[in-house]
PDB file of N, CA and C in Angstrom:
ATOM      1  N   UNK A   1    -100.886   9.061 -24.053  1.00  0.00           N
ATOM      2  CA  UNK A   1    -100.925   9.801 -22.811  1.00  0.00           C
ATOM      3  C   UNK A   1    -100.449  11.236 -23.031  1.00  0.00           C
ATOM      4  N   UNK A   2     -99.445  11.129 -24.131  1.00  0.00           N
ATOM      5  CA  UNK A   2     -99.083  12.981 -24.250  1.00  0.00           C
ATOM      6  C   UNK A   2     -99.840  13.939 -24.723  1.00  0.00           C
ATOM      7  N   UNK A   3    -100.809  12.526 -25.836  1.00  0.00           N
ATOM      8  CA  UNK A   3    -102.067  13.666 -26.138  1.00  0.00           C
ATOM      9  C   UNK A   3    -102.862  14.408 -25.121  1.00  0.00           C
ATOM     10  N   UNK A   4    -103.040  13.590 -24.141  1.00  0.00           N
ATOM     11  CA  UNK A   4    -103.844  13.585 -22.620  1.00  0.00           C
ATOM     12  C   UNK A   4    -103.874  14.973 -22.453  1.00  0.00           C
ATOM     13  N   UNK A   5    -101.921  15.028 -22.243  1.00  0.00           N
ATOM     14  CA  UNK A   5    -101.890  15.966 -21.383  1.00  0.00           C
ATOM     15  C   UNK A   5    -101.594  17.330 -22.117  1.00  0.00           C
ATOM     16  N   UNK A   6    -101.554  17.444 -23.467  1.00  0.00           N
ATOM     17  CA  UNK A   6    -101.342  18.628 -24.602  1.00  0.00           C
ATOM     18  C   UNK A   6    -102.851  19.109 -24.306  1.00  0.00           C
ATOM     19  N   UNK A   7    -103.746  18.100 -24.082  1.00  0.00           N
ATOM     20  CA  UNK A   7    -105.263  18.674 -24.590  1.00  0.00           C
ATOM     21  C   UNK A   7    -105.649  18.836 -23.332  1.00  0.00           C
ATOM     22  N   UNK A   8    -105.335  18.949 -22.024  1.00  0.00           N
ATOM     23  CA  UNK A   8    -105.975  19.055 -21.167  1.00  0.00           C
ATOM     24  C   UNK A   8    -104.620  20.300 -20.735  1.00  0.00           C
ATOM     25  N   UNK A   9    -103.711  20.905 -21.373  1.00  0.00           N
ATOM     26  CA  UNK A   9    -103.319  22.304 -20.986  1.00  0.00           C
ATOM     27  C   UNK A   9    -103.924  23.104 -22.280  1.00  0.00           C
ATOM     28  N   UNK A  10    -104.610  22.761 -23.390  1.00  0.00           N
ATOM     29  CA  UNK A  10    -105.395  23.401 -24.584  1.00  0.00           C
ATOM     30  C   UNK A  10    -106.350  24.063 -23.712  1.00  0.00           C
ATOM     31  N   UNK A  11    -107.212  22.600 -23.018  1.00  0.00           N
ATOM     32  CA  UNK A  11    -108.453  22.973 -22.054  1.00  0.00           C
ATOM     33  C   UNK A  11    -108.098  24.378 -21.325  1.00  0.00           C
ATOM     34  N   UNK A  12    -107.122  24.441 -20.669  1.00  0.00           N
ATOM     35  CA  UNK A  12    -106.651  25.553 -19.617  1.00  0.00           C
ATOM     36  C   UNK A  12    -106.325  26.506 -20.392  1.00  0.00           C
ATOM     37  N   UNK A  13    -105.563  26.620 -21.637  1.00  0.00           N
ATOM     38  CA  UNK A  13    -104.967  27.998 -22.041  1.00  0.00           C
ATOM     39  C   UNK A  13    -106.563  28.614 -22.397  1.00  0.00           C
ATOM     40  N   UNK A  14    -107.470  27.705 -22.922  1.00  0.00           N
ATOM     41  CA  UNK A  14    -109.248  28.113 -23.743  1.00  0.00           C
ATOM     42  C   UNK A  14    -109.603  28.449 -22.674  1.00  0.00           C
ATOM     43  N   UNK A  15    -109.914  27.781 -21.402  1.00  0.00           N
ATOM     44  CA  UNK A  15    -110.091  28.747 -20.271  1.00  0.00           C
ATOM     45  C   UNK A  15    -109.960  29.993 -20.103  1.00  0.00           C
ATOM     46  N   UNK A  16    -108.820  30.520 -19.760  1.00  0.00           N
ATOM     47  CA  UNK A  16    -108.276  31.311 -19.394  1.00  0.00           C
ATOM     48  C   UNK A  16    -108.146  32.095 -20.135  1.00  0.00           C
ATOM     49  N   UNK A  17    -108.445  32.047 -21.693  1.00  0.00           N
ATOM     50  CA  UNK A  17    -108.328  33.183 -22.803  1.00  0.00           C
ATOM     51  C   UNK A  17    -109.851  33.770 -22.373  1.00  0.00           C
ATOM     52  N   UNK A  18    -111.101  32.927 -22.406  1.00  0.00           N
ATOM     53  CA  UNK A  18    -112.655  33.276 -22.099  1.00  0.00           C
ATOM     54  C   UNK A  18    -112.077  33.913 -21.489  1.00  0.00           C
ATOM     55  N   UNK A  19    -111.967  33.699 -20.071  1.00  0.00           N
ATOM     56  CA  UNK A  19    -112.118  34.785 -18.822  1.00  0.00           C
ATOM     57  C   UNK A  19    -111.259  36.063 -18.965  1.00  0.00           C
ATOM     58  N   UNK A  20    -110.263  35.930 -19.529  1.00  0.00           N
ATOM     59  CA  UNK A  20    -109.227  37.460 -19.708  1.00  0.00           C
ATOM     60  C   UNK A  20    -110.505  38.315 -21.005  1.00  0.00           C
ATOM     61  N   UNK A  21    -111.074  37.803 -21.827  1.00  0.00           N
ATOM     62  CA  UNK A  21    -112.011  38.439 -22.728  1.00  0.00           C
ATOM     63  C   UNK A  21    -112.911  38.708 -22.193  1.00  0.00           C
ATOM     64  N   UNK A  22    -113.538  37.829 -21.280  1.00  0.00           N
ATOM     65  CA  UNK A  22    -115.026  38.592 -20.155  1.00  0.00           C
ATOM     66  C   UNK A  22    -114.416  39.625 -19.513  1.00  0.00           C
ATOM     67  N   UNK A  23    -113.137  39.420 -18.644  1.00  0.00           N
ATOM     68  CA  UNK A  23    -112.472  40.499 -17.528  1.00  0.00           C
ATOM     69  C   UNK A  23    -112.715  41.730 -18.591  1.00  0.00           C
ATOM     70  N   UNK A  24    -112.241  42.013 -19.575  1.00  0.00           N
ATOM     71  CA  UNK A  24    -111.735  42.907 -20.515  1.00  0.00           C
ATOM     72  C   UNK A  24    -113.187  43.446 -20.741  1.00  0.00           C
ATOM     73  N   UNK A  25    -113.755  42.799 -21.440  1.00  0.00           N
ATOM     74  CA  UNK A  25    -114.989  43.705 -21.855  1.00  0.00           C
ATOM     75  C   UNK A  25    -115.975  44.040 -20.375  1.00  0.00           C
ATOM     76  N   UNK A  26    -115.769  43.158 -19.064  1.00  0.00           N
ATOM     77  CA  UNK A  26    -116.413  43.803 -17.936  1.00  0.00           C
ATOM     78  C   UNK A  26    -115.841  45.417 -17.552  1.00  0.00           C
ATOM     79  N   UNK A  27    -114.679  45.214 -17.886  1.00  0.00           N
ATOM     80  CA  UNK A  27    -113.600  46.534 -17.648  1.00  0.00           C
ATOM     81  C   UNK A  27    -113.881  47.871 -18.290  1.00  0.00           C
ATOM     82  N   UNK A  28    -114.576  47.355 -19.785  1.00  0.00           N
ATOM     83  CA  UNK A  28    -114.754  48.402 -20.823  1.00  0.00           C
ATOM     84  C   UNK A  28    -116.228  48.702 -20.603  1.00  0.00           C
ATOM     85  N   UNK A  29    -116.694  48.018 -19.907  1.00  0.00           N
ATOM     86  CA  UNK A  29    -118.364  48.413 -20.179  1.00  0.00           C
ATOM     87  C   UNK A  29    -118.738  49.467 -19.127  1.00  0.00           C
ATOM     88  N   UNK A  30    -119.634  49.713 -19.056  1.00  0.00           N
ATOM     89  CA  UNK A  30    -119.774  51.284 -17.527  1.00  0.00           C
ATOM     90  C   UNK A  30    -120.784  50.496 -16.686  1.00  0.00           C
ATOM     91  N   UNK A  31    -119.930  50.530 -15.761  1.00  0.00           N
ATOM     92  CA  UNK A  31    -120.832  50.450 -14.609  1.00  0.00           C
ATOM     93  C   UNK A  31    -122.306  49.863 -14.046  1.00  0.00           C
ATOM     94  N   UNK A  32    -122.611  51.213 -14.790  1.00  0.00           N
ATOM     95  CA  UNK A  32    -124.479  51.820 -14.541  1.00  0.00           C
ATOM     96  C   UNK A  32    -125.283  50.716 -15.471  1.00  0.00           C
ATOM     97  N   UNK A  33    -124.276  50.190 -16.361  1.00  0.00           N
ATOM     98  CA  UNK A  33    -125.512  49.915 -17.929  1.00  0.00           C
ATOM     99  C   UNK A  33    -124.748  48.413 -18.014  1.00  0.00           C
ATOM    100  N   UNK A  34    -123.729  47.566 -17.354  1.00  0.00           N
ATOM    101  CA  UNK A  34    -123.952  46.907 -17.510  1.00  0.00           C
ATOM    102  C   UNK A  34    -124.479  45.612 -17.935  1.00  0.00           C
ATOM    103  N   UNK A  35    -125.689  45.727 -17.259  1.00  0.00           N
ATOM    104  CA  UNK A  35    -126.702  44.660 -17.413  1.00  0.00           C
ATOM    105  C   UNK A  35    -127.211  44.649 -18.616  1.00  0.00           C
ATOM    106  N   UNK A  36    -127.346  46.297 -19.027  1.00  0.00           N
ATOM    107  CA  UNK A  36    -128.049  46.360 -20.642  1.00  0.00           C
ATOM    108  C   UNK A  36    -126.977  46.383 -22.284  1.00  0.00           C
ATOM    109  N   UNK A  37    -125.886  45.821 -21.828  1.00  0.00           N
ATOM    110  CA  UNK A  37    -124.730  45.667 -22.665  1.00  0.00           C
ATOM    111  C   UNK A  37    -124.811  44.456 -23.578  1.00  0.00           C
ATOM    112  N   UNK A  38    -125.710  44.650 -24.788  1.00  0.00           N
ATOM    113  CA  UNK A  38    -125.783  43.261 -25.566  1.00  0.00           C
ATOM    114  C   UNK A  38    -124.574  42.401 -25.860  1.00  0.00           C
ATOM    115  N   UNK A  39    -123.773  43.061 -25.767  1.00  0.00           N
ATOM    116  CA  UNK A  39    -122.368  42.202 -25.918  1.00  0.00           C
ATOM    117  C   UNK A  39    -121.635  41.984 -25.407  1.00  0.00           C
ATOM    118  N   UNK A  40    -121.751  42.727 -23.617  1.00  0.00           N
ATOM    119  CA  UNK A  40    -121.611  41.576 -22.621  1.00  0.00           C
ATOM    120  C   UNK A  40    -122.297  40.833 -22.272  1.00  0.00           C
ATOM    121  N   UNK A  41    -123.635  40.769 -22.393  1.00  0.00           N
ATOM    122  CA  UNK A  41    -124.418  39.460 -22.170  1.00  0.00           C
ATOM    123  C   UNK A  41    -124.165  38.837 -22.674  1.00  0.00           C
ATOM    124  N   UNK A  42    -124.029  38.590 -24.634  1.00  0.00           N
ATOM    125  CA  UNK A  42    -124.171  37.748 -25.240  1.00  0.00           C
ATOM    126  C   UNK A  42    -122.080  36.905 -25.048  1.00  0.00           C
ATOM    127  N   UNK A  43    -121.444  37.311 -25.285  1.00  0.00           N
ATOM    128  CA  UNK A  43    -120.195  37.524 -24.406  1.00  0.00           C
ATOM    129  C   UNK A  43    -120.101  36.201 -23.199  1.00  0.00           C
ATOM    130  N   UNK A  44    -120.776  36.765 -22.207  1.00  0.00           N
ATOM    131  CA  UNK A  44    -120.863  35.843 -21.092  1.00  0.00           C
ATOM    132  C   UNK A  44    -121.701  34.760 -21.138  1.00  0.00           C
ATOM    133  N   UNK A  45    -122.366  34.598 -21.972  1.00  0.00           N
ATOM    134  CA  UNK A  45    -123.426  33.389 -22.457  1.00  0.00           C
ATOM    135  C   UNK A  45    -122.278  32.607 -23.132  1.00  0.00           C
ATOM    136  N   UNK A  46    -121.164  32.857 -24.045  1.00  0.00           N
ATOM    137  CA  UNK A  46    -120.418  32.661 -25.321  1.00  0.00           C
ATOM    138  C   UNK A  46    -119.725  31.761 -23.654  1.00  0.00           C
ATOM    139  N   UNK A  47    -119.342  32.284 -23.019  1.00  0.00           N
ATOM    140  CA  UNK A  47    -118.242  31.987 -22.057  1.00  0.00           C
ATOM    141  C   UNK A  47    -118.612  30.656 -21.341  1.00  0.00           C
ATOM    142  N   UNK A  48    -119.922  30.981 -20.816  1.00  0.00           N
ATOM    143  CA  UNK A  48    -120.562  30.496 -20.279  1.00  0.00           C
ATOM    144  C   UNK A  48    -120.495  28.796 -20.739  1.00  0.00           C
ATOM    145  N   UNK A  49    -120.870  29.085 -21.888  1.00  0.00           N
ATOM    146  CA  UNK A  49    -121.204  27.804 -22.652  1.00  0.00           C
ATOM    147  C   UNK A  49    -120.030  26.959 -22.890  1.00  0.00           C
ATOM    148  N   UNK A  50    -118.996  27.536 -23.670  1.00  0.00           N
ATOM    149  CA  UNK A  50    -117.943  27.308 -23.718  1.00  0.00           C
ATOM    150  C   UNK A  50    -117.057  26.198 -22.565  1.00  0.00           C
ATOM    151  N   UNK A  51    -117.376  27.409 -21.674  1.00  0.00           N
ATOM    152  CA  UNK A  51    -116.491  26.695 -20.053  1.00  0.00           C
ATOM    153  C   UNK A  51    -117.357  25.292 -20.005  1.00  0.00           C
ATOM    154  N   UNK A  52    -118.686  24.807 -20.174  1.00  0.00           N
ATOM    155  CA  UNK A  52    -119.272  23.646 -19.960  1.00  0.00           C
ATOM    156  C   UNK A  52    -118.790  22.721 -20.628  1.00  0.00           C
ATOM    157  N   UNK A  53    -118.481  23.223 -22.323  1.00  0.00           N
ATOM    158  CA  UNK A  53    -117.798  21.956 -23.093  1.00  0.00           C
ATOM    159  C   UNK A  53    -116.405  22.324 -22.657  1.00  0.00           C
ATOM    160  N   UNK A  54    -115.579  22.404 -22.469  1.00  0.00           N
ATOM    161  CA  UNK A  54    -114.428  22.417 -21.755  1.00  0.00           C
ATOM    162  C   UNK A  54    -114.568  21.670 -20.597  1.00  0.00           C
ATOM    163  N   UNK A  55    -115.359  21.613 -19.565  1.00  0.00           N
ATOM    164  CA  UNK A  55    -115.396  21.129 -18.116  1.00  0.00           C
ATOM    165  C   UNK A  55    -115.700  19.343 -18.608  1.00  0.00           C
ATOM    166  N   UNK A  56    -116.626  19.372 -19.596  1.00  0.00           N
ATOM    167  CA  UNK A  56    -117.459  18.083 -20.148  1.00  0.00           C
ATOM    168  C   UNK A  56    -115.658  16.982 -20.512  1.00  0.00           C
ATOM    169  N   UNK A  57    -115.563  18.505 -21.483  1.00  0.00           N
ATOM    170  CA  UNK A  57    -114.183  17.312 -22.286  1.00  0.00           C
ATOM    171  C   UNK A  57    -112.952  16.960 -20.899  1.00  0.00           C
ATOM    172  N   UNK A  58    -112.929  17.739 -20.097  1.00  0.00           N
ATOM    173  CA  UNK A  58    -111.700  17.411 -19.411  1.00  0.00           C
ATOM    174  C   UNK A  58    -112.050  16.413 -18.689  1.00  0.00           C
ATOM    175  N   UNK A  59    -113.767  16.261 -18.318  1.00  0.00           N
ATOM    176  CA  UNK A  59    -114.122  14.848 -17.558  1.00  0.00           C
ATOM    177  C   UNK A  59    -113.725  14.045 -18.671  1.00  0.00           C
ATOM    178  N   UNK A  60    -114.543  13.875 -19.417  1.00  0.00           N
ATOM    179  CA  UNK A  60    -113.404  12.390 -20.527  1.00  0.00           C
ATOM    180  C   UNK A  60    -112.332  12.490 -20.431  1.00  0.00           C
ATOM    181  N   UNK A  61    -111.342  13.364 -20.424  1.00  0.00           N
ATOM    182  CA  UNK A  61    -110.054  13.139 -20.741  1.00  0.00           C
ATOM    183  C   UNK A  61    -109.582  12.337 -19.190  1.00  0.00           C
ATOM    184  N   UNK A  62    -109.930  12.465 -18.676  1.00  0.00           N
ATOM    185  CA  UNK A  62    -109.485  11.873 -17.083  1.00  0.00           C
ATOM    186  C   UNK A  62    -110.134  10.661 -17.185  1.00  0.00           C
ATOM    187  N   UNK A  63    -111.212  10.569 -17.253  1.00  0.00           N
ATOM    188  CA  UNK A  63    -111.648   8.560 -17.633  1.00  0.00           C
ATOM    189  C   UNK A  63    -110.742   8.014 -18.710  1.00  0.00           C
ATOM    190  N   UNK A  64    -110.586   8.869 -20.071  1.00  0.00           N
ATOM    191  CA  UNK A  64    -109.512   8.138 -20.762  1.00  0.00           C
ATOM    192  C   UNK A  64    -108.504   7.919 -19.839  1.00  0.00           C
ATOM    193  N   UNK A  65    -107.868   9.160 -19.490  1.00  0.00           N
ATOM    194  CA  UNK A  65    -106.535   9.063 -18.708  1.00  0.00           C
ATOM    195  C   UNK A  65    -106.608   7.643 -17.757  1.00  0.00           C
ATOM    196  N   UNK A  66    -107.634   7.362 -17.103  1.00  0.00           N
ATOM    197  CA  UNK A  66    -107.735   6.693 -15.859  1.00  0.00           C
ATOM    198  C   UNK A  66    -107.523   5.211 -16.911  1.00  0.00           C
ATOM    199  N   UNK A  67    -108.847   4.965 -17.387  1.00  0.00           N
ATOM    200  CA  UNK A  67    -108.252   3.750 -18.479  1.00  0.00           C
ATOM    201  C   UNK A  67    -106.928   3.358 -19.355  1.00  0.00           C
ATOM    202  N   UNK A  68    -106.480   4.509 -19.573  1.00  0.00           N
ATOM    203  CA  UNK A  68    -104.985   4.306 -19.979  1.00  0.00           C
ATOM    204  C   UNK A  68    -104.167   3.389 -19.097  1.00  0.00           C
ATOM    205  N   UNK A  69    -103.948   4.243 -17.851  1.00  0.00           N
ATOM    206  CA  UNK A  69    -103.427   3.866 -16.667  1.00  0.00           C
ATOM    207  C   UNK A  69    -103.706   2.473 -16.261  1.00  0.00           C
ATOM    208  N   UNK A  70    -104.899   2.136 -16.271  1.00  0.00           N
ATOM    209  CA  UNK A  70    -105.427   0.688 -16.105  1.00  0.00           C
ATOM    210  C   UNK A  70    -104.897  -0.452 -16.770  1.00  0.00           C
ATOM    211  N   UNK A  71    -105.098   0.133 -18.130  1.00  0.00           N
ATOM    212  CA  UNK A  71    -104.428  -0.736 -19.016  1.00  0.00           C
ATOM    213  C   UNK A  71    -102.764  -1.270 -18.824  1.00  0.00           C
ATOM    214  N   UNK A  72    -102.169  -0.079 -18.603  1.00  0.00           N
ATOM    215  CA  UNK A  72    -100.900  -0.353 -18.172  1.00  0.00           C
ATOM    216  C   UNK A  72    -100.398  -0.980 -16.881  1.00  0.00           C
ATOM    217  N   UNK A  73    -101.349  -1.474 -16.571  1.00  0.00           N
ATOM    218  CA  UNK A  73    -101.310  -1.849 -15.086  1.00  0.00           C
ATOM    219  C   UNK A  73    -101.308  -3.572 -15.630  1.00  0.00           C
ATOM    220  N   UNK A  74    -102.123  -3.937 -16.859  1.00  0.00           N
ATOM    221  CA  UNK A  74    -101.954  -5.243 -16.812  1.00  0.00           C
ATOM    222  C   UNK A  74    -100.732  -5.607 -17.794  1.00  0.00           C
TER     223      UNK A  74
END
């Protein structure tokens, strides 16, 4: 169970590092050109993707979690 919960604040710190690196390079990029910023697109694709296997793993980790719990119940 401690693994549970080490890897599901991993999940959150990986979070939250993406988004402070998107914030950052949205910050640095101009404005106007945005959209045509290959490396904030490619950037926010990186993020993008990322956040899905993160969202994916924290659903398992909560069915493990939940089965853990179960188990200890008998």
């Amino acid at each position: 169970m401690g693994n549970l919960i080490k890897m599901q604040n991993e999940f959150i710190q990986k979070l939250t590092k993406f988004e402070q690196d998107l914030l950052v390079n949205l910050n640095d990029s101009d404005s106007k050109t945005v959209l045509d910023s290959d490396t904030l697109v490619i950037k926010l694709e990186e993020t993008k993707d990322n956040a899905k296997i993160i969202q994916e793993a924290q659903k398992e980790a909560k069915i493990t979690e939940k089965s853990v719990e179960e188990s200890r119940k008998i």
